[in-house]
N, C-alpha and C. Protein backbone atom coordinates (compact mmCIF):
# COMPACT_ATOMS: atom_id res chain seq x y z
N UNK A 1 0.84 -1.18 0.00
CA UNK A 1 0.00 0.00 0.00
C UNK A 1 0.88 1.24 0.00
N UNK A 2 0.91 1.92 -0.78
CA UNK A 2 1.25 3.05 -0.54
C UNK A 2 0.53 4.72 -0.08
N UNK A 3 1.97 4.99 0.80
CA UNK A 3 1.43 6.08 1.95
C UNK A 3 1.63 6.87 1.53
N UNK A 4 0.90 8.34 1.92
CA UNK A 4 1.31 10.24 1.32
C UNK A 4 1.21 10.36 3.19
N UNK A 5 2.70 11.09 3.31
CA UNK A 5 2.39 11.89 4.61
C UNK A 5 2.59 13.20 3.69
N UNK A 6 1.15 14.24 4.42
CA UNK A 6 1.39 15.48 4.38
C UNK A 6 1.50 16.22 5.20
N UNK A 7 2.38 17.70 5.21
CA UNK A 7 2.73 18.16 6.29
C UNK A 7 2.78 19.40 6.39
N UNK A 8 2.50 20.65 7.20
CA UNK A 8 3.11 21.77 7.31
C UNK A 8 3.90 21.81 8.29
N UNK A 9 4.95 22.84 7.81
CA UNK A 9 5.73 23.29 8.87
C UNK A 9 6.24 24.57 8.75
N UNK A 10 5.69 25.60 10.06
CA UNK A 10 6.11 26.96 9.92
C UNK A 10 7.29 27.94 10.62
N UNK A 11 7.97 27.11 11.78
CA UNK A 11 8.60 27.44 12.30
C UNK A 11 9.92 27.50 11.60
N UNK A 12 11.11 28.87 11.57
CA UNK A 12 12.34 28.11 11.09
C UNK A 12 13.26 26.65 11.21
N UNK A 13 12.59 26.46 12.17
CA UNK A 13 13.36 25.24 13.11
C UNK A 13 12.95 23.49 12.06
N UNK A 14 11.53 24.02 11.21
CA UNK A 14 10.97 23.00 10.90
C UNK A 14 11.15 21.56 11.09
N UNK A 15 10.61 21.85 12.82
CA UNK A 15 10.71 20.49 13.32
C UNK A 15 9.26 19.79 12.70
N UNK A 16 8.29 20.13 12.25
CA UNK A 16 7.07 19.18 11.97
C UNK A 16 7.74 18.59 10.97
N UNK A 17 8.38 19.33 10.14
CA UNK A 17 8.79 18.67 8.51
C UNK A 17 9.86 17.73 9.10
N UNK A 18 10.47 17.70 9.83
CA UNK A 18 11.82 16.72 10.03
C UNK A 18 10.74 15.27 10.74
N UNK A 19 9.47 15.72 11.81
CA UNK A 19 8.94 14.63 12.59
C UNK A 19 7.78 13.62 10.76
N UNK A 20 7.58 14.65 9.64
CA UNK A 20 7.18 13.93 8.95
C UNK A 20 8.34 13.02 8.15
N UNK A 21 9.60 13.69 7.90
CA UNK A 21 10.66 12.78 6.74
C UNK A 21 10.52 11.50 8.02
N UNK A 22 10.85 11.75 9.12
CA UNK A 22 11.38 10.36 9.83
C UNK A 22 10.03 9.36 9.79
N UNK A 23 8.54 10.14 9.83
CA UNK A 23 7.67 8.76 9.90
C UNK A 23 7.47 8.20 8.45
N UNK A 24 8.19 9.08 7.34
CA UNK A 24 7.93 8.15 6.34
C UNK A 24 9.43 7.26 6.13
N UNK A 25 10.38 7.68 6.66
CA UNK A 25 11.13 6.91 6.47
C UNK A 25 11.73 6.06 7.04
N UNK A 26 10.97 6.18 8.53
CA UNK A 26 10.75 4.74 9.21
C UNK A 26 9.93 3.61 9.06
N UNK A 27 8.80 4.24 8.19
CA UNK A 27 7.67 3.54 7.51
C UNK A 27 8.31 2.62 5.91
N UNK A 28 9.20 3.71 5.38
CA UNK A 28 9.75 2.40 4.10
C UNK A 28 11.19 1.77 5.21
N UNK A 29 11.88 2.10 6.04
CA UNK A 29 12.56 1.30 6.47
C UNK A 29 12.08 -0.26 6.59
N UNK A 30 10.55 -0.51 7.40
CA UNK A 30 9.54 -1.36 7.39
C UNK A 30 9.29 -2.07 6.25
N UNK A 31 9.41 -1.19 5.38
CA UNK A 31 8.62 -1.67 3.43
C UNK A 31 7.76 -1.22 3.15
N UNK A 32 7.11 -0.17 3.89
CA UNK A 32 5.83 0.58 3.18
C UNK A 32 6.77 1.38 1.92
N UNK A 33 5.63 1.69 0.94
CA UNK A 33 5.74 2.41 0.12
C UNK A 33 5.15 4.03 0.51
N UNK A 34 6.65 5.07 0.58
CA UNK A 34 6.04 6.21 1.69
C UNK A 34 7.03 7.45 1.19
N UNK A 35 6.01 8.20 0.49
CA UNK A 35 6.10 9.26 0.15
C UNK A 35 6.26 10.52 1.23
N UNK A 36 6.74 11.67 1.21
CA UNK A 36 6.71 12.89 1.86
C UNK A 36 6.42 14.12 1.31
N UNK A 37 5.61 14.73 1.79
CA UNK A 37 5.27 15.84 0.88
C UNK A 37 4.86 17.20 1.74
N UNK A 38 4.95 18.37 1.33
CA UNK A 38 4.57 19.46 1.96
C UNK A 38 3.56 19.82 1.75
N UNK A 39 2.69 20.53 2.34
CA UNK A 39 1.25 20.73 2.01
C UNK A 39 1.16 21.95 0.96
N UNK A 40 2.37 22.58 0.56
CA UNK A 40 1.86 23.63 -0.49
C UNK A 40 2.27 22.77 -1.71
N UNK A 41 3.03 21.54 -1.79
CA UNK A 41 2.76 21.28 -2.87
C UNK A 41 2.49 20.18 -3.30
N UNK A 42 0.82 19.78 -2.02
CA UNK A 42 0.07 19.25 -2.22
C UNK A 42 -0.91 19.08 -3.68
N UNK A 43 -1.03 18.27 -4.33
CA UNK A 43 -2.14 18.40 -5.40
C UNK A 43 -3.13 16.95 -5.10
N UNK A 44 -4.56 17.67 -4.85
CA UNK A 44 -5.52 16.84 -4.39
C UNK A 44 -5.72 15.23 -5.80
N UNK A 45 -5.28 15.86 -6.50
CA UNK A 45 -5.36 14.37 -7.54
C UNK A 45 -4.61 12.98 -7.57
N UNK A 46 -3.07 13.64 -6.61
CA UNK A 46 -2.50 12.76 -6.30
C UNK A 46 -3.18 11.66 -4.74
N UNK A 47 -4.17 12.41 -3.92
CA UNK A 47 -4.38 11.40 -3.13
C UNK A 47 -4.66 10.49 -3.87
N UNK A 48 -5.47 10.05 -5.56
CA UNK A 48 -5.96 8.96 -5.39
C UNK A 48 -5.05 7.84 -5.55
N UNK A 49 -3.52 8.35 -5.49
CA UNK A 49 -2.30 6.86 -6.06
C UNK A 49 -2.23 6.46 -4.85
N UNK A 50 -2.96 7.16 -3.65
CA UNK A 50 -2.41 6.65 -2.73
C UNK A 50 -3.77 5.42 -1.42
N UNK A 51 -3.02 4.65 -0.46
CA UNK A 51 -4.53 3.55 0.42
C UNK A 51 -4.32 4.73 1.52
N UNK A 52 -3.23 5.30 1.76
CA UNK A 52 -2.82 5.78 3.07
C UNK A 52 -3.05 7.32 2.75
N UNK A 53 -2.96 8.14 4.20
CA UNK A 53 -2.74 9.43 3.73
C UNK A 53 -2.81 9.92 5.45
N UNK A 54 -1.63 10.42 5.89
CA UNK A 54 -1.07 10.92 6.94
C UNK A 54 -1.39 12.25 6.83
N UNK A 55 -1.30 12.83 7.89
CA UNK A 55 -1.05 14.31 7.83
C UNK A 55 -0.94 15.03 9.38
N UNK A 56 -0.29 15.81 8.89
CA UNK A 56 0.56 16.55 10.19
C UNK A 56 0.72 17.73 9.89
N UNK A 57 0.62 18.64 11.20
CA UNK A 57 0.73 20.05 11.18
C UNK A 57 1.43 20.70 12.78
N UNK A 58 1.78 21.81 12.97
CA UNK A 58 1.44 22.37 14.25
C UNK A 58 0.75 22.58 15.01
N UNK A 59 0.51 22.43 16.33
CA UNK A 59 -0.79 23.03 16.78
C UNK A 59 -0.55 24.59 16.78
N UNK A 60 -1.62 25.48 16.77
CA UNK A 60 -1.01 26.60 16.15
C UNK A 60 -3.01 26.99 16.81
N UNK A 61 -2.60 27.97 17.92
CA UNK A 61 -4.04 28.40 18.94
C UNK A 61 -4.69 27.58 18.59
N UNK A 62 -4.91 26.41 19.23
CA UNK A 62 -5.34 25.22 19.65
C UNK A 62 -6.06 24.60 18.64
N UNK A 63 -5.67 24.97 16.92
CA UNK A 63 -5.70 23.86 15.90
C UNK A 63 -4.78 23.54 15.11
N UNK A 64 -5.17 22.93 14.17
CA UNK A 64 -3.70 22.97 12.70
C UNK A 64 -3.78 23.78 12.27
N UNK A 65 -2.01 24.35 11.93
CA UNK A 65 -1.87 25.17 10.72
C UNK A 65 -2.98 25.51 9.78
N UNK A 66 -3.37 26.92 9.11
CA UNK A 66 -3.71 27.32 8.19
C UNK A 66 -3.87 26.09 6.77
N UNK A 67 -2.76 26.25 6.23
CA UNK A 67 -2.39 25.77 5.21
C UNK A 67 -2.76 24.40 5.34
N UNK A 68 -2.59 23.55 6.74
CA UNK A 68 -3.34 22.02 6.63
C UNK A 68 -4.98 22.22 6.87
N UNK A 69 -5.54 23.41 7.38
CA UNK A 69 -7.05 23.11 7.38
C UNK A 69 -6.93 23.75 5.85
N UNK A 70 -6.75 24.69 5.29
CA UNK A 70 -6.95 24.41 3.82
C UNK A 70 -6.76 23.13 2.91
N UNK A 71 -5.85 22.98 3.23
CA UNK A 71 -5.72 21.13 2.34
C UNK A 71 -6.84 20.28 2.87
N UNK A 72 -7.03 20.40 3.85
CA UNK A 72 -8.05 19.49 4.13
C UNK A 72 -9.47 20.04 3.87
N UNK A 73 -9.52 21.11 3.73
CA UNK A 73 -10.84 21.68 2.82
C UNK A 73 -11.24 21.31 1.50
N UNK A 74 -9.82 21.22 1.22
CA UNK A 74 -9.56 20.89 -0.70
C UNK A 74 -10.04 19.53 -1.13
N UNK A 75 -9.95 18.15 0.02
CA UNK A 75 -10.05 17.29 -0.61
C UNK A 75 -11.53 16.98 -0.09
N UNK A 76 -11.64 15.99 -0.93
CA UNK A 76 -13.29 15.79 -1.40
C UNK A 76 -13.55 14.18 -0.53
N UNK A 77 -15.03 13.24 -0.17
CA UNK A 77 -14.88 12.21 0.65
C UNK A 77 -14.27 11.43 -0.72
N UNK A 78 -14.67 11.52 -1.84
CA UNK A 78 -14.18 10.49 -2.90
C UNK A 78 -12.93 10.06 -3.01
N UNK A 79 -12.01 11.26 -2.54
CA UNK A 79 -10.95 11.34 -2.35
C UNK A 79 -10.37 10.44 -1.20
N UNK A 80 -10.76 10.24 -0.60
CA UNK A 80 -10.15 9.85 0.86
C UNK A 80 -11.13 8.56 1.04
N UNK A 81 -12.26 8.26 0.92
CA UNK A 81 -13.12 7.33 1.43
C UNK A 81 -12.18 5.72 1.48
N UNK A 82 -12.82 5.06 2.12
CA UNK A 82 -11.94 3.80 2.48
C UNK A 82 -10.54 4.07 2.41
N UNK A 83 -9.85 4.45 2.09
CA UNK A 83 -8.66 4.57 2.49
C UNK A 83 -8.31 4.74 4.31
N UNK A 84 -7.13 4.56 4.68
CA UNK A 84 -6.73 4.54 5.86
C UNK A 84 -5.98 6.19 6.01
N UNK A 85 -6.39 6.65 7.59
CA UNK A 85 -5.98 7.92 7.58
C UNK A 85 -5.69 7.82 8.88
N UNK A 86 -4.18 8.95 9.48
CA UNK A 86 -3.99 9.01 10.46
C UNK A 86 -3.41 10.26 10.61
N UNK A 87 -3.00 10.97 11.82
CA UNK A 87 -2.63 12.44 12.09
C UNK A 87 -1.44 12.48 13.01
N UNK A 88 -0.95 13.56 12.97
CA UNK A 88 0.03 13.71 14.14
C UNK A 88 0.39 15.38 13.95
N UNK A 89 0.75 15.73 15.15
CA UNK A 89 0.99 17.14 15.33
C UNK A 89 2.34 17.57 16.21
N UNK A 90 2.90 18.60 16.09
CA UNK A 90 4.20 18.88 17.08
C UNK A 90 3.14 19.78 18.02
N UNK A 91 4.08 20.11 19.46
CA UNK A 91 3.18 21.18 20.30
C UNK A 91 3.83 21.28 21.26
N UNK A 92 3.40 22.43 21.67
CA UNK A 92 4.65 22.88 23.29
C UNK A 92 3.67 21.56 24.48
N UNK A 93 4.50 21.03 25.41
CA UNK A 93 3.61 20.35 26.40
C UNK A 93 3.18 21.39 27.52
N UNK A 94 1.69 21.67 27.27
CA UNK A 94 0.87 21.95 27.84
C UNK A 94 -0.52 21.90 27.96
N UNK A 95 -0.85 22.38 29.09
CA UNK A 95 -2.62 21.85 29.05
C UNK A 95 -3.81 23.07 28.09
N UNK A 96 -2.45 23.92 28.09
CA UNK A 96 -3.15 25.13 27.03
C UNK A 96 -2.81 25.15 25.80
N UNK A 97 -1.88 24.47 24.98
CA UNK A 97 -1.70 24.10 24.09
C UNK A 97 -2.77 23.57 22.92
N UNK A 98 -3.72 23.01 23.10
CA UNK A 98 -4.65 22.38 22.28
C UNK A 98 -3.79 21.24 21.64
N UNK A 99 -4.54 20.79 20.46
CA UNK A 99 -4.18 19.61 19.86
C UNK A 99 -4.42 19.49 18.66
N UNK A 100 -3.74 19.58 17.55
CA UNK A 100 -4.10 19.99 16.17
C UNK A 100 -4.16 18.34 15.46
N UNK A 101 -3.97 17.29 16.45
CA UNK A 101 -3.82 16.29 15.53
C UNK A 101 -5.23 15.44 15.51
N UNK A 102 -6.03 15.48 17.03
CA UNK A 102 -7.15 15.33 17.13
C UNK A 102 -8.31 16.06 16.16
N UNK A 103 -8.07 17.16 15.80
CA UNK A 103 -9.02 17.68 14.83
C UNK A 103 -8.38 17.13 13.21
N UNK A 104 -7.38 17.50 12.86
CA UNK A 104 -6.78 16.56 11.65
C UNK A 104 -7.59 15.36 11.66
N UNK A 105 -7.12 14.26 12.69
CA UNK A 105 -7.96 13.10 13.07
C UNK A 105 -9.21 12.98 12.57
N UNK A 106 -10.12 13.87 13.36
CA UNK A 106 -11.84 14.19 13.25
C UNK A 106 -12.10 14.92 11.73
N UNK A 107 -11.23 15.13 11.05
CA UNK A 107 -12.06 15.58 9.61
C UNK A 107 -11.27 14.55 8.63
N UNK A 108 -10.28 13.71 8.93
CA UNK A 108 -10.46 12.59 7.79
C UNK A 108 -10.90 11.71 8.19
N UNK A 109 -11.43 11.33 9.63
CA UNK A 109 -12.67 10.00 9.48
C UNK A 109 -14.24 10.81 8.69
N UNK A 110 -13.89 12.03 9.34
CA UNK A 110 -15.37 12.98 8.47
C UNK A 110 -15.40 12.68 6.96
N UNK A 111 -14.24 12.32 6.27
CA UNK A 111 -14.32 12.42 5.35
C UNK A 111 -14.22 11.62 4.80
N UNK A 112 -14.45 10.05 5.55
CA UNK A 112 -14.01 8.52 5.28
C UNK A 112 -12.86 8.17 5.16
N UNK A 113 -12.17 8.34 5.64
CA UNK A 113 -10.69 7.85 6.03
C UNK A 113 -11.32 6.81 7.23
N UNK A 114 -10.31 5.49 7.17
CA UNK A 114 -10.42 4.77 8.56
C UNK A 114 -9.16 5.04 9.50
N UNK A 115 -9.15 5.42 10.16
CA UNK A 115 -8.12 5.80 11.56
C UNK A 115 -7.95 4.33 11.52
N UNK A 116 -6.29 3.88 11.46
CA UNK A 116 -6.08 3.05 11.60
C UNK A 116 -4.74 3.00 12.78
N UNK A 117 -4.41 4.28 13.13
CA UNK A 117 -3.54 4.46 14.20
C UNK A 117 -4.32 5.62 15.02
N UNK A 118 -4.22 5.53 16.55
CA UNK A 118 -4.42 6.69 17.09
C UNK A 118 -3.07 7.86 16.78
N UNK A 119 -3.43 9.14 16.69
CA UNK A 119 -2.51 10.26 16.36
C UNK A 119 -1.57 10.71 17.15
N UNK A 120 -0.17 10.72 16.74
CA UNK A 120 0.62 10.93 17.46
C UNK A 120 0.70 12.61 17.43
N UNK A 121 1.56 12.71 19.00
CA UNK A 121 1.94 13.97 19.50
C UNK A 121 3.57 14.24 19.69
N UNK A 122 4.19 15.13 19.07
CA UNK A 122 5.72 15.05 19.33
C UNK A 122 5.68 16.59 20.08
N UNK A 123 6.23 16.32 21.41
CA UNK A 123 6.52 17.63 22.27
C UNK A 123 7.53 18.29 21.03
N UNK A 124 7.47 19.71 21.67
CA UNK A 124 8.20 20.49 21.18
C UNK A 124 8.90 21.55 22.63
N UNK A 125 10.30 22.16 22.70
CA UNK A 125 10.75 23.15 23.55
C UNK A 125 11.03 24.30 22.48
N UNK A 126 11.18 25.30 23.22
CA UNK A 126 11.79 26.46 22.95
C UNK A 126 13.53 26.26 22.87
N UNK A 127 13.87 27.07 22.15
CA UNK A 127 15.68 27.06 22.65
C UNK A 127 15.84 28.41 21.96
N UNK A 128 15.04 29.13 22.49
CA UNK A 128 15.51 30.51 22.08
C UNK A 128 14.40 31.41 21.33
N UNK A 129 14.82 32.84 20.37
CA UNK A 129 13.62 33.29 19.93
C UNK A 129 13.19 32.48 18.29
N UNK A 130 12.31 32.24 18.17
CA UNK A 130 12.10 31.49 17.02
C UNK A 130 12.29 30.10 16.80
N UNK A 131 13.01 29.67 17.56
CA UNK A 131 14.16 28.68 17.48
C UNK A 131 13.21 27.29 18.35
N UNK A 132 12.93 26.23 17.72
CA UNK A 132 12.03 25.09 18.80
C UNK A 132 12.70 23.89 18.21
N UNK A 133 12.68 22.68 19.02
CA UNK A 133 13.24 21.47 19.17
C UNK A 133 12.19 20.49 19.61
N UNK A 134 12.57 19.40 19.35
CA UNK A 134 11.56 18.03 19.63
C UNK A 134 12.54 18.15 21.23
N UNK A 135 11.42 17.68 22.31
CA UNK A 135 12.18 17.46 23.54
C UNK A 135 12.84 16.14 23.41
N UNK A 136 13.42 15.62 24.59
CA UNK A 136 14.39 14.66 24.59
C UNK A 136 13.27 13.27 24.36
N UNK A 137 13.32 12.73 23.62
CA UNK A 137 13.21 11.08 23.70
C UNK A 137 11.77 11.56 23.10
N UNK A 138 11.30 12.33 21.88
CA UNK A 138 10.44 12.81 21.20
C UNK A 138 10.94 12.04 19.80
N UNK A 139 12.02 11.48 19.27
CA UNK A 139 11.91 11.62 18.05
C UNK A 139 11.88 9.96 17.95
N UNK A 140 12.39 9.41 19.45
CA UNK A 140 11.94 8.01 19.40
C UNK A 140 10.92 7.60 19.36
N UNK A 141 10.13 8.26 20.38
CA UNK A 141 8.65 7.94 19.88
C UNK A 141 8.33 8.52 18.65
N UNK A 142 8.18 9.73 17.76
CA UNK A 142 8.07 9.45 16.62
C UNK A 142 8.58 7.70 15.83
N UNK A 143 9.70 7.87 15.83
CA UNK A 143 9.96 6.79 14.91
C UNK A 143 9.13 5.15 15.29
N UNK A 144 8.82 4.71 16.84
CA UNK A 144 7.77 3.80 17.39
C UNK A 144 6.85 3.96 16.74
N UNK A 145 6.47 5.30 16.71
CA UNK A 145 4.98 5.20 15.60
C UNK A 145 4.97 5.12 14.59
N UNK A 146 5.78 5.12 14.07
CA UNK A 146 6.12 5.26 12.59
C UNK A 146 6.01 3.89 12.12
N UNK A 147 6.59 2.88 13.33
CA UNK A 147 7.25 1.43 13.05
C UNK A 147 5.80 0.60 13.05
N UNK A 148 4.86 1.22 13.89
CA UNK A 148 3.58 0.74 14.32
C UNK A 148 2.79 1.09 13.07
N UNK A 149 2.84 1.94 13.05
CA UNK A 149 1.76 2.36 11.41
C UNK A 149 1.91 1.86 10.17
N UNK A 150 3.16 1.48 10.21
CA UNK A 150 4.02 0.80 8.87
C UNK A 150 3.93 -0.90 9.04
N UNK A 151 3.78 -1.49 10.43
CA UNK A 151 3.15 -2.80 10.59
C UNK A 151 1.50 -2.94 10.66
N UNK A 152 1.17 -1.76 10.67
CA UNK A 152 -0.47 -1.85 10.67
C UNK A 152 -0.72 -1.96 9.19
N UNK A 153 -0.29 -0.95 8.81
CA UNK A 153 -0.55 -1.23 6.83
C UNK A 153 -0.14 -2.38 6.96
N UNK A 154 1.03 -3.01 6.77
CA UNK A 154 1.40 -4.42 5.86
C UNK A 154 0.91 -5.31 6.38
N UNK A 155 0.28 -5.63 7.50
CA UNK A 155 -0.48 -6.49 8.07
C UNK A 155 -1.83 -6.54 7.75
N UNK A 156 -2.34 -5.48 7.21
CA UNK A 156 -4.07 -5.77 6.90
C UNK A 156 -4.13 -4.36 5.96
């Protein structure tokens, strides 16, 4: 089966874009077939080459990025239906933070995607002005999930 992770990332630091290269490329480490892509140069025609379709953003005042609720405006249920869909988001750890991957989540089962992983969360710190990092032992769990999602496809 082959996967599309899509992704924004707005910070200079572009840690979302680094937490998407590693889940797709812990995912073909596995043997999925796993594409990476940015959400501006997303084109909705290509979901249909794909069973999978990831997507990830920032949480950004307690939803996703701009640019991923636009992509996800763009695509249509035809687009996405039966296929398998899952989310993940970077975010400072806090209880005020929100959660941009839970709503990602909630509009591609809206849109017939089957959640076939619950959505991962990769902390994020500060290290200065502008400047953010995955916290310590963040990019392992990325890549766990990555390993899990990539045995969930090839298994069923």
């Amino acid at each position: 089966m082959k996967v599309l992770v899509v992704y924004d990332s707005v910070s200079p630091s572009k840690v979302t874009m680094r937490v998407a290269q590693t889940i797709a490329e812990e995912m073909k480490a596995k043997g999925a077939d796993a594409d990476c892509l940015y959400c501006k140069d997303f084109d909705r025609e290509r979901v249909k080459e794909y069973g999978c379709l990831i997507v990830g953003a920032p949480t950004m005042a307690f939803q996703p990025s701009k640019d991923i609720t636009r992509l996800l405006d763009e695509i249509r249920t035809e687009d996405v239906k039966d296929k398998k869909g899952a989310a993940f988001d970077t975010q400072i750890k806090s209880a005020l933070s929100g959660n941009a991957a839970k709503g990602i989540e909630k509009r591609l089962s809206g849109l017939g995607a089957t959640i076939f992983k619950p959505h991962l969360v990769a902390y994020v710190e500060g290290r200065g002005k502008n400047t953010w990092e995955l916290r310590e032992g963040e990019l392992e769990k990325v890549k766990k999930w990555a390993q899990g999602a990539a045995e969930a496809i090839l298994s069923g």
